[in-house]
Protein backbone atom coordinates (compact mmCIF):
# COMPACT_ATOMS: atom_id res chain seq x y z
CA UNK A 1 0.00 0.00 0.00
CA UNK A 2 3.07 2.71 1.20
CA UNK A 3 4.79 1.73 -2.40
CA UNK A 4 1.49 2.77 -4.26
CA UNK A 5 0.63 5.66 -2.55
CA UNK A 6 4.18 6.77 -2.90
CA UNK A 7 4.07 5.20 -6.66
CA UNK A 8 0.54 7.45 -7.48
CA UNK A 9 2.42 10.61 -6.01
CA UNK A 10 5.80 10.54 -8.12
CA UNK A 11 3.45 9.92 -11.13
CA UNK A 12 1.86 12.63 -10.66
CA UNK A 13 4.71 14.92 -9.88
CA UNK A 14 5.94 13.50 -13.20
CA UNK A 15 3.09 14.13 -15.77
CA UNK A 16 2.93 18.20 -14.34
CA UNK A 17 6.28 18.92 -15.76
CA UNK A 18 6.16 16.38 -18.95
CA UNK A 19 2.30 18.63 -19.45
CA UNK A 20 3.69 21.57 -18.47
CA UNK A 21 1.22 21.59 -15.62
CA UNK A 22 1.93 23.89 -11.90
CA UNK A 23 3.88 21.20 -9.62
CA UNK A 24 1.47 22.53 -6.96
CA UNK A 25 -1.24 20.36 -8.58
CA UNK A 26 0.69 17.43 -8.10
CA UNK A 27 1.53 18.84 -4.58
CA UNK A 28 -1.67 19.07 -3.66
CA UNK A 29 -3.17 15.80 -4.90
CA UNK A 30 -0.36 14.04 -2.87
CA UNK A 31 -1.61 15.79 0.34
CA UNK A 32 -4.85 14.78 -0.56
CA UNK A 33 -3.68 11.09 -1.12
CA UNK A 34 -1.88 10.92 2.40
CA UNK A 35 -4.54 12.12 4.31
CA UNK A 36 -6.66 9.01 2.72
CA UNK A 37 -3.71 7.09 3.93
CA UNK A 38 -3.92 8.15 7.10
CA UNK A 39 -8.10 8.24 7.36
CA UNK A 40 -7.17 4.80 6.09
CA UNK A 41 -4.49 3.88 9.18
CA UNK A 42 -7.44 5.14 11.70
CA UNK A 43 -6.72 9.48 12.02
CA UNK A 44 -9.36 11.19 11.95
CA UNK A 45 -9.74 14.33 9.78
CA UNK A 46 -9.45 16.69 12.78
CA UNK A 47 -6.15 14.63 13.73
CA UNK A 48 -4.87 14.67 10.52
CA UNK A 49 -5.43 18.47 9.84
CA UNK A 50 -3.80 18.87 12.94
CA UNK A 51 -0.73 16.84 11.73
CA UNK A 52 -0.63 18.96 8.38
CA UNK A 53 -1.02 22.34 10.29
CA UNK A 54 1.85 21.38 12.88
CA UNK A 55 3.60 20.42 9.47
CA UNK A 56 3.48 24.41 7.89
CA UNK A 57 4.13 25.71 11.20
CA UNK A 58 7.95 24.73 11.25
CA UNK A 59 7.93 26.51 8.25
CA UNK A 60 6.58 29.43 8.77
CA UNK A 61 9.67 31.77 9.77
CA UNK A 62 10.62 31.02 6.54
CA UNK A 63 7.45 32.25 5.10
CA UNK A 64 7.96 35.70 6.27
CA UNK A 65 11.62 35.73 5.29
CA UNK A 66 10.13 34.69 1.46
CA UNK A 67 8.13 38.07 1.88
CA UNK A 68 10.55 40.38 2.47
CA UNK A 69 13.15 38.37 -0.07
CA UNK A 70 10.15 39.59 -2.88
CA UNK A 71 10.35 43.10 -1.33
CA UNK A 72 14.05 43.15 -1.55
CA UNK A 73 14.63 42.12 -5.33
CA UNK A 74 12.20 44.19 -6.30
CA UNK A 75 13.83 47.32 -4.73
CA UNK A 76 17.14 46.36 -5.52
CA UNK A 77 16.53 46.80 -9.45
CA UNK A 78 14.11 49.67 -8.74
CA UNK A 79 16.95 51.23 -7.23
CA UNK A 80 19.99 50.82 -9.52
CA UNK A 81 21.64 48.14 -6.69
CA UNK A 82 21.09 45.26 -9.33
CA UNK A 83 22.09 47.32 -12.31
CA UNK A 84 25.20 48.74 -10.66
CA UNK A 85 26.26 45.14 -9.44
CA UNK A 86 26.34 44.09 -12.88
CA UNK A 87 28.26 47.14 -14.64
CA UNK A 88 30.89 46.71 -12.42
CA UNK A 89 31.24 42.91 -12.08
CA UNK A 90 30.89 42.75 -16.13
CA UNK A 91 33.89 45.04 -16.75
CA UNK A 92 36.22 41.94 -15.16
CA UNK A 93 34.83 39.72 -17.78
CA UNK A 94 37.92 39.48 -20.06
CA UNK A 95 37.90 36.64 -23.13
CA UNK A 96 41.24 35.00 -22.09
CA UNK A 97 39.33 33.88 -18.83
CA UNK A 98 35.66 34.22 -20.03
CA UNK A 99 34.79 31.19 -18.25
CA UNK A 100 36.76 31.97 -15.04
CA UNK A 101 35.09 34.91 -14.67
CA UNK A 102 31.40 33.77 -16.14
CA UNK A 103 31.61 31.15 -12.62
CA UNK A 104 33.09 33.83 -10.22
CA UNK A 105 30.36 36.60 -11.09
CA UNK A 106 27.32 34.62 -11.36
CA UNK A 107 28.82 33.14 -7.97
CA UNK A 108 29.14 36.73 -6.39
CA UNK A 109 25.60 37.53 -8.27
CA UNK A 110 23.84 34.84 -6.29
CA UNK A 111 25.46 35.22 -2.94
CA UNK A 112 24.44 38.90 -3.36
CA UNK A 113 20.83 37.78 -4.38
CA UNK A 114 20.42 34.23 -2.91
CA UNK A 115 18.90 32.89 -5.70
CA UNK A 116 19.46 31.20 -8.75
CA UNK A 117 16.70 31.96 -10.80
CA UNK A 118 17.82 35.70 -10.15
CA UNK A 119 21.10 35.18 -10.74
CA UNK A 120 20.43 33.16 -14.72
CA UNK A 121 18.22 35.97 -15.71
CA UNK A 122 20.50 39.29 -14.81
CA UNK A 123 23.98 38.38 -14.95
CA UNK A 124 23.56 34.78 -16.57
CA UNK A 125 22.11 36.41 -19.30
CA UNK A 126 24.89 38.84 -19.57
CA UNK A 127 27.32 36.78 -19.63
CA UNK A 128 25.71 33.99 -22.31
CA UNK A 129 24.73 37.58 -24.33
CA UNK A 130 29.00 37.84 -24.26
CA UNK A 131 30.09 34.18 -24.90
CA UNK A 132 28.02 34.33 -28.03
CA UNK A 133 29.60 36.80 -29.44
CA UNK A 134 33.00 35.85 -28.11
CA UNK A 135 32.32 32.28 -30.03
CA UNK A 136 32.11 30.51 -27.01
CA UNK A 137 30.18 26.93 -26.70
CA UNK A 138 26.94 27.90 -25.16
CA UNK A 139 27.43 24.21 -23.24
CA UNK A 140 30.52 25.39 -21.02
CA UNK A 141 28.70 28.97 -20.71
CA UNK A 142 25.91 27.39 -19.83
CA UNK A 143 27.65 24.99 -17.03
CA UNK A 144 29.59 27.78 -15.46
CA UNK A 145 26.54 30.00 -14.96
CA UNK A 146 24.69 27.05 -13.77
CA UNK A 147 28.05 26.33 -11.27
CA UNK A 148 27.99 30.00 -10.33
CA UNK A 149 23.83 30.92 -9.86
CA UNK A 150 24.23 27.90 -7.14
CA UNK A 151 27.28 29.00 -5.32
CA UNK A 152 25.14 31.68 -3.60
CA UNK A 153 21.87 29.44 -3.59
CA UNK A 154 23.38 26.73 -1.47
CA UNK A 155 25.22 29.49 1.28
CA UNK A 156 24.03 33.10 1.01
CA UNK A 157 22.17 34.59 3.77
CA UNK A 158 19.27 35.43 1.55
CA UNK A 159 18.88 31.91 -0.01
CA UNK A 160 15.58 30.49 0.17
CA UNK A 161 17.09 27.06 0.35
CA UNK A 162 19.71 27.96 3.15
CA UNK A 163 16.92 29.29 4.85
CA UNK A 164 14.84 26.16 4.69
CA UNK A 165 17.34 23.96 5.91
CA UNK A 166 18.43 26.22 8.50
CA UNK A 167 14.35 25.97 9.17
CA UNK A 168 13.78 22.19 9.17
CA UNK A 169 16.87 21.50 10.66
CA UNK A 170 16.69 24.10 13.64
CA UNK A 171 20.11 25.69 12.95
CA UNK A 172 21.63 28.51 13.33
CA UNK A 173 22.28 29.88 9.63
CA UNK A 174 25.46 31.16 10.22
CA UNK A 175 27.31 28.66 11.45
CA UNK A 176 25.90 26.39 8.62
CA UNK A 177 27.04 28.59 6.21
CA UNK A 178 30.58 28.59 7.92
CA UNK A 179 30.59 24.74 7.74
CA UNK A 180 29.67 25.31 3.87
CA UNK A 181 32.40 27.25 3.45
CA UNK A 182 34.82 24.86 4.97
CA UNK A 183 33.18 21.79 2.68
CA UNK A 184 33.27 23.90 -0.63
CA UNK A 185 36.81 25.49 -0.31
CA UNK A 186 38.40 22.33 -2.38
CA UNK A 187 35.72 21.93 -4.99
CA UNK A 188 35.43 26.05 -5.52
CA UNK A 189 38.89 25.81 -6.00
CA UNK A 190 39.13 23.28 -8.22
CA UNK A 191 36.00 24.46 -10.56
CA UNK A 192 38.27 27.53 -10.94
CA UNK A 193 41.03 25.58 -12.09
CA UNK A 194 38.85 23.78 -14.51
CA UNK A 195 37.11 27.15 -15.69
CA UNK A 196 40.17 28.52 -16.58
CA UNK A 197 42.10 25.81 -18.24
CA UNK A 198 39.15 24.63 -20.47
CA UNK A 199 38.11 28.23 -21.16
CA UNK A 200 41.66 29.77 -21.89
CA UNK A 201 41.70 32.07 -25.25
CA UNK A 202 43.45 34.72 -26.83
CA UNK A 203 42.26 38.22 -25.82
CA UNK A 204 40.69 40.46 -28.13
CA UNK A 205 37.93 37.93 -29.12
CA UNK A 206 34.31 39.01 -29.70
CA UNK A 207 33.05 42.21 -28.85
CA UNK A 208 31.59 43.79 -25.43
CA UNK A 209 28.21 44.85 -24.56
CA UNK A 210 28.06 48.19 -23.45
CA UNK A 211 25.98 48.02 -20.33
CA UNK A 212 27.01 51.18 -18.80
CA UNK A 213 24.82 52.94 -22.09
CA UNK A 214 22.31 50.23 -21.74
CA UNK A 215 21.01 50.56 -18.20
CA UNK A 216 21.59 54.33 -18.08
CA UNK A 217 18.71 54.69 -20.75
CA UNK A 218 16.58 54.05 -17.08
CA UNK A 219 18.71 53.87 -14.28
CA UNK A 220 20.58 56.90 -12.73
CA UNK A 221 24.01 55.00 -12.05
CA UNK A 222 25.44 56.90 -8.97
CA UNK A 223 27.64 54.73 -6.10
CA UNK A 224 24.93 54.95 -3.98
CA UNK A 225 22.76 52.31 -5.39
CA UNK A 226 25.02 49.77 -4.27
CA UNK A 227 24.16 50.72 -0.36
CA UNK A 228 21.49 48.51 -0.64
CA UNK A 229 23.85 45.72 -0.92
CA UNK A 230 26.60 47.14 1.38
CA UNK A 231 23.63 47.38 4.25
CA UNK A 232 22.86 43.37 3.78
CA UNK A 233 26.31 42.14 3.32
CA UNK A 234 27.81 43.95 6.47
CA UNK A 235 24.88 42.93 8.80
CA UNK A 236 25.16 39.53 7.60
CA UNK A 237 29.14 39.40 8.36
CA UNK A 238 28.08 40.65 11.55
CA UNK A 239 25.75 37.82 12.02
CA UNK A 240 22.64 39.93 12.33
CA UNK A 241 19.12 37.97 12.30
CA UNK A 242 18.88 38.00 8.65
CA UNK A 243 15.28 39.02 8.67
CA UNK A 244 16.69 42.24 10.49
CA UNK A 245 18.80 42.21 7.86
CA UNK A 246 16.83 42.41 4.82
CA UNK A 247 14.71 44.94 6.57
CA UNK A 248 17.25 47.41 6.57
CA UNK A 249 18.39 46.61 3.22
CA UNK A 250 14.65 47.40 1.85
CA UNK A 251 14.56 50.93 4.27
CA UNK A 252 18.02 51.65 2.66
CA UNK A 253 16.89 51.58 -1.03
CA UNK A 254 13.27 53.20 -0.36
CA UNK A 255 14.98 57.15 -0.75
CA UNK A 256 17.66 55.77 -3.91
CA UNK A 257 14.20 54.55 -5.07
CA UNK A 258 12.44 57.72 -4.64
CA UNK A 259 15.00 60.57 -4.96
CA UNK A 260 17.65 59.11 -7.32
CA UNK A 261 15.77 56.75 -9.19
CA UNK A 262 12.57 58.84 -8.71
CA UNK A 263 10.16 56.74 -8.88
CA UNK A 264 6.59 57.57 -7.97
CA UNK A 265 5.67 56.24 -3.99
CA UNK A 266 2.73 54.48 -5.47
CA UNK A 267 4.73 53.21 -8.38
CA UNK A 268 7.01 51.59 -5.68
CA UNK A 269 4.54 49.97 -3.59
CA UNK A 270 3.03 48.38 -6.67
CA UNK A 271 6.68 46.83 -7.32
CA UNK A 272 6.91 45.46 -3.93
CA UNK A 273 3.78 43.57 -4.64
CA UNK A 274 4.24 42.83 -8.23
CA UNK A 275 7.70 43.26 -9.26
CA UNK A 276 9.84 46.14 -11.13
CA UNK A 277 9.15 46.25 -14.91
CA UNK A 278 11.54 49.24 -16.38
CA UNK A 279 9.54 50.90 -19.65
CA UNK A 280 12.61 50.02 -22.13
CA UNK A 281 12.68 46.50 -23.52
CA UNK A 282 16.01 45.77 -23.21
CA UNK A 283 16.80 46.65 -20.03
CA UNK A 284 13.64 44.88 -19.12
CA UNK A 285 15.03 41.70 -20.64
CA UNK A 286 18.07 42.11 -17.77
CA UNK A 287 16.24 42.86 -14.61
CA UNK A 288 12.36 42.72 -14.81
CA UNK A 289 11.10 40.74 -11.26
CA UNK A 290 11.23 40.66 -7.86
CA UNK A 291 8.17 41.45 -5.63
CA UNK A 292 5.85 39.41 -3.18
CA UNK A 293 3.81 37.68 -5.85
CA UNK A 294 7.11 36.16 -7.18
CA UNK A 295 7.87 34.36 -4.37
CA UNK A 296 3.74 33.25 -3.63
CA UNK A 297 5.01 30.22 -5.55
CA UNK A 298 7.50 28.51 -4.14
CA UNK A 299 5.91 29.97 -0.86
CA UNK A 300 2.73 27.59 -1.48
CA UNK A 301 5.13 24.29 -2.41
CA UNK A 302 7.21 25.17 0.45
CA UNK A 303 3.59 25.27 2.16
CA UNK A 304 2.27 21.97 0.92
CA UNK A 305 5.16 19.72 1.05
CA UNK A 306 5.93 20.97 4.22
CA UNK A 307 2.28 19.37 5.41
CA UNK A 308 3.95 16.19 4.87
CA UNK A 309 5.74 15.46 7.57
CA UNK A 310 3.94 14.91 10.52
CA UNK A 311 1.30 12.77 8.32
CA UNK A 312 4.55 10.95 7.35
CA UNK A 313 6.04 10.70 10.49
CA UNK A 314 2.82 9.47 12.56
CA UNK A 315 1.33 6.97 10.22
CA UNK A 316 4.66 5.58 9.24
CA UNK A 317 4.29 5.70 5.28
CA UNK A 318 7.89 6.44 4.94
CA UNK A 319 8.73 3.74 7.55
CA UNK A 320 9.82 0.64 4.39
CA UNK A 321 12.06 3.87 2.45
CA UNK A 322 14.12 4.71 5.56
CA UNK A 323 15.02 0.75 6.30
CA UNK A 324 16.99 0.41 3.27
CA UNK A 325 17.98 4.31 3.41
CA UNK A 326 19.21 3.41 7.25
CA UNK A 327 20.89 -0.34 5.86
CA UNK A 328 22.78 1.79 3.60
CA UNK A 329 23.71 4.30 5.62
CA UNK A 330 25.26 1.48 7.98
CA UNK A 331 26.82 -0.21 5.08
CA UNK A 332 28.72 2.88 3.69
CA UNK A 333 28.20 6.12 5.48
CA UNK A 334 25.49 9.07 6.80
CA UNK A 335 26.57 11.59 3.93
CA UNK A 336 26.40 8.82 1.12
CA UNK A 337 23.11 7.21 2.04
CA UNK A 338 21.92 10.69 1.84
CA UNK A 339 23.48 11.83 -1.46
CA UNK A 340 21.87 8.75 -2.85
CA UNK A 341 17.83 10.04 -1.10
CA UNK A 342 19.25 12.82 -2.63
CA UNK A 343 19.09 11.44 -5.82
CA UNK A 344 15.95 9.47 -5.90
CA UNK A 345 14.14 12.10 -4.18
CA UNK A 346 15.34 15.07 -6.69
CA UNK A 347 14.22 12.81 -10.00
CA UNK A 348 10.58 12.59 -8.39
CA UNK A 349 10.40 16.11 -6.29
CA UNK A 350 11.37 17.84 -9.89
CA UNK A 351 12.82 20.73 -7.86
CA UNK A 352 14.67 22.27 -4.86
CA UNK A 353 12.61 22.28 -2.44
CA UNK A 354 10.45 19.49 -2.27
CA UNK A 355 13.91 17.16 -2.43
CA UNK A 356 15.00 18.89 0.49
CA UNK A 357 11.91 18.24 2.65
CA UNK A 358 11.65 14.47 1.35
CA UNK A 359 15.49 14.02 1.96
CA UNK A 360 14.98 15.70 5.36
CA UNK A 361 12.04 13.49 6.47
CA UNK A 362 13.67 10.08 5.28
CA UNK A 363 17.69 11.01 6.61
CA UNK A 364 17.01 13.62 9.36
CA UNK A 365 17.80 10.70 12.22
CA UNK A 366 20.80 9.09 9.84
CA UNK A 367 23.59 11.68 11.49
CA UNK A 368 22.24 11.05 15.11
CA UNK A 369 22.62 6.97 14.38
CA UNK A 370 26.12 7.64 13.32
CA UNK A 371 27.23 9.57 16.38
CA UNK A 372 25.10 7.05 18.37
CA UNK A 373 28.06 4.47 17.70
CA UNK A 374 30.91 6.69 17.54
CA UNK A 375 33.63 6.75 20.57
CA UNK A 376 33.16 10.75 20.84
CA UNK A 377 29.86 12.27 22.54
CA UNK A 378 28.35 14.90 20.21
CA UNK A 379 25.75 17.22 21.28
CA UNK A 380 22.43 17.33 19.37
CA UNK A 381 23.62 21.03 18.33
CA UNK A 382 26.50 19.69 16.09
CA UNK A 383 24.69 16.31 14.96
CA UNK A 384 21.99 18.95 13.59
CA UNK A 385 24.50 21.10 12.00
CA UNK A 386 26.25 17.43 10.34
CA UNK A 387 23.19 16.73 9.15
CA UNK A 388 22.34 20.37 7.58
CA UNK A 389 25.36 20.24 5.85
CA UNK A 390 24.80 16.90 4.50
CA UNK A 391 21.50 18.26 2.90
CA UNK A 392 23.62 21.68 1.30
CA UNK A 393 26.33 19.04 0.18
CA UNK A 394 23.39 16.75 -1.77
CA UNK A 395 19.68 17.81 -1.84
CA UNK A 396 20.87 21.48 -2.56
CA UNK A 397 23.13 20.74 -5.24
CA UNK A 398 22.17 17.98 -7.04
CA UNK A 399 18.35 19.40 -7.67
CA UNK A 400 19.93 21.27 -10.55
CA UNK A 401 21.76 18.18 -11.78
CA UNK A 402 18.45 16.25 -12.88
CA UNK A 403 17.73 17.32 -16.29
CA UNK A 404 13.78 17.66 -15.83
CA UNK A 405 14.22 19.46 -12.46
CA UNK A 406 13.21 23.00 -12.38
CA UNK A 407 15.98 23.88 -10.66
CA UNK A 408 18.51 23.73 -13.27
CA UNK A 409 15.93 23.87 -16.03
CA UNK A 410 14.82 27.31 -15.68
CA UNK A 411 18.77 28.84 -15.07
CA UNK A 412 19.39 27.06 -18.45
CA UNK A 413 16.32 28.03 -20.28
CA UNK A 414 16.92 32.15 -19.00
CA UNK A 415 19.97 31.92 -20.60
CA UNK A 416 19.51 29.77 -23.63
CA UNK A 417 21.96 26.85 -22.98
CA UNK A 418 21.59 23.48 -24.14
CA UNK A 419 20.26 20.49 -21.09
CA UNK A 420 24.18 19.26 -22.45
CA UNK A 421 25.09 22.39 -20.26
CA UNK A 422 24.07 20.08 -17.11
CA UNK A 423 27.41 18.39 -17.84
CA UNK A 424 29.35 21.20 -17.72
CA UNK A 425 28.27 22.61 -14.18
CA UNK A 426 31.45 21.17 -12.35
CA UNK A 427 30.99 22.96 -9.60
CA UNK A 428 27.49 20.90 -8.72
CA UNK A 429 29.52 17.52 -9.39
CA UNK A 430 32.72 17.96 -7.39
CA UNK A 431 31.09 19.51 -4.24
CA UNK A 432 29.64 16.14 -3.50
CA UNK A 433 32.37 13.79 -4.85
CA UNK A 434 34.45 15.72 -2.43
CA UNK A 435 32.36 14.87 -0.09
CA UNK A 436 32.03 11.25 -1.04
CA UNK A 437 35.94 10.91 -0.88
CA UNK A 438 36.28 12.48 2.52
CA UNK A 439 33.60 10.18 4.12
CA UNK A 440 35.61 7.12 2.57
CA UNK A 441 38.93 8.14 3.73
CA UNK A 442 37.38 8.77 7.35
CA UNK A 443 35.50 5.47 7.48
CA UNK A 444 39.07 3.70 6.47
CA UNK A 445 40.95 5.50 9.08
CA UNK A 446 38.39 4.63 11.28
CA UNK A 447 38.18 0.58 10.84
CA UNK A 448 40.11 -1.36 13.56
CA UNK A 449 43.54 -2.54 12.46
CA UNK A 450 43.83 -6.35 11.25
């Protein structure tokens, strides 16, 4: 019975994006499906509400942080911050290292931003816009913008997925995205390496885009305009609550709004709500979006899946998956067993965040297991934190890996790379190889001698 339900669910996850169809269809229809499972196992609807209420409610900081991220993006292009970022980060795009530089800027773009849909569409777009003319294969563009848009995604203080693990896991964010930063050192390092060997050529290729001329047609581009992003990134360094943060970020860029940009007061509440739309085409094509009703998406899947786990969790429908995910967990390691949930889970959740709440709620107890055995007592602080970085070392990055995922399906399309481009996104592969390797050597060093 747990095999069909769960078999009924991935179909249906599966025929929205072959139809073209809102996942939150399928999303819904699979709530619907486990509370029949559990009516079935004896709940009662009042119980099982319950269960799907106590579900959203460990979301729903996060909910509130997804408002104010739709605030922010939309006054960060109504006030310049966005454009500015990009005229200045362009001018170190240089055709010897094009692809170098195409990684490191769409990697500064999303930490900026925290997102990678963002990231594609402003300075993804920018630099494919440049590779074309520069002759480059739209398959390594395409792979180091992919790389780059998820650098920020998996460990910026404004990434909705950050966020939600730091959410499901009970974290602090901070110190997960120190722990990040420790994990990706190696595999950053060595996607540079690989960027700029592959992507060496003579200079002088191809010819530049003028941004400066193109985003002046709307913007006013003063200094200023990047205080918006100054504000965030020194409150973050400073560890402030990030919700303080982007507060203070969004009452920064209200006056460059008004007085530089000047921009009517009821023009820039509609934005908040809707998005900024600049009147020229072109520059639209760069940094149209932002505003609450962008993020009312991902806000209801983050909603619905979310309901999932305490249904899951009480009437044990998960109970047969995390046997074999726990035997192979014991037979190779914690991380691997959930690289592999990872896996499964991303080529039925079709994006982000659904994989990380299934991959949560079937490996959230495989860290605590681990410890259980070890010699050394760990507090439930650090198994917590082991465990969050496990999910930004698998679920996080390898979303974007599965070719009929959103989550590296809509970078690619923004930009107009090939699925081939997939391939190319080293960055996404040796993060969690690294990983892999690590956990191997450890287990080795750990078996008893003879």
């Amino acid at each position: 019975m747990e095999w069909l339900i769960l078999g009924a669910f991935s179909a249906a996850l599966l025929l929205c994006i072959i139809t073209g169809r809102s996942i939150l269809i399928a999303l819904a229809f699979g709530l619907l499906l486990f509370l029949l499972y559990g009516r079935r196992k004896g709940y009662s609807w009042r119980a099982l509400g319950g269960m799907a209420l106590s579900g959203i409610r460990t979301v729903s900081n996060i909910l509130i942080t997804f408002f104010l991220i739709g605030v922010l993006t939309a006054f960060w292009r109504a006030a310049g911050t966005i454009p500015m970022i990009v005229c200045y980060a362009s001018a170190w795009i240089k055709p010897s290292i094009f692809l170098l530089m195409t990684f490191l800027l769409n990697g500064l773009m999303s930490t900026l931003t925290g997102t990678s849909f963002g990231t594609s569409a402003t300075m993804g777009v920018i630099c494919a816009t440049m590779g074309n003319a520069m002759g480059v294969s739209p398959v390594l563009t395409g792979g180091a913008v992919l790389s780059g848009a998820f650098v920020g995604d998996r460990c910026s203080p404004v990434s909705t997925s950050a966020l939600l693990v730091s959410a499901v896991t009970g974290t602090d964010i901070y110190r997960n995205i120190r722990n990040m930063l420790r994990s990706a050192l190696v595999p950053f390092l060595a996607s540079c390496a690989v960027y700029l060997v592959i992507g060496f050529r003579p200079s002088g290729a191809g010819d530049m885009i003028d941004l400066n001329a193109l985003f002046s047609k709307q913007f006013s581009l003063h200094w200023s305009a990047l205080l918006p992003a100054v504000v965030i990134l020194t409150l973050s360094l400073c560890r402030v609550n990030v919700k303080l943060a982007m507060t203070a970020s969004i009452v920064t860029a209200v006056p460059l709004c008004l007085f530089l940009q000047h921009i009517p007061a009821g023009e820039l509440l509609r934005a908040a709500v809707l998005g900024f739309w600049p009147e020229d085409a072109e520059v639209a094509a760069m940094v149209s979006g932002g505003g609450v009703l962008s993020m009312c998406r991902v806000a209801g899947i983050v909603c619905l899946s979310s309901s999932y786990s305490e249904i899951f969790r009480k009437t044990g429908l998960l109970d047969g998956a995390k046997r074999i995910i726990s035997g192979l967990a014991q037979r190779s390691t914690a991380f691997i067993a959930t690289l592999v949930t990872s896996v499964v889970a991303g080529m039925i959740a079709c994006n982000q965040t659904l994989t990380i709440l299934l991959v949560n709620q079937l490996c959230g107890d495989l860290q605590g297991k681990t410890h259980s055995t070890s010699a050394h007592s760990t507090s439930g602080v650090e198994i917590r934190e082991a465990f969050a970085l496990d999910l930004e070392d698998s679920a996080v990055v390898v979303a974007p890996l599965i070719p009929w995922s959103i989550a590296g399906a809509v970078p690619l399309s923004a930009i107009g790379a090939p699925t081939g481009a997939i391939l190319a996104s080293f960055y996404l592969f040796l993060l969690p190889l690294w990983r892999v390797a690590g956990e191997k050597k450890q287990k080795e060093h750990s078996l008893p001698l003879g």
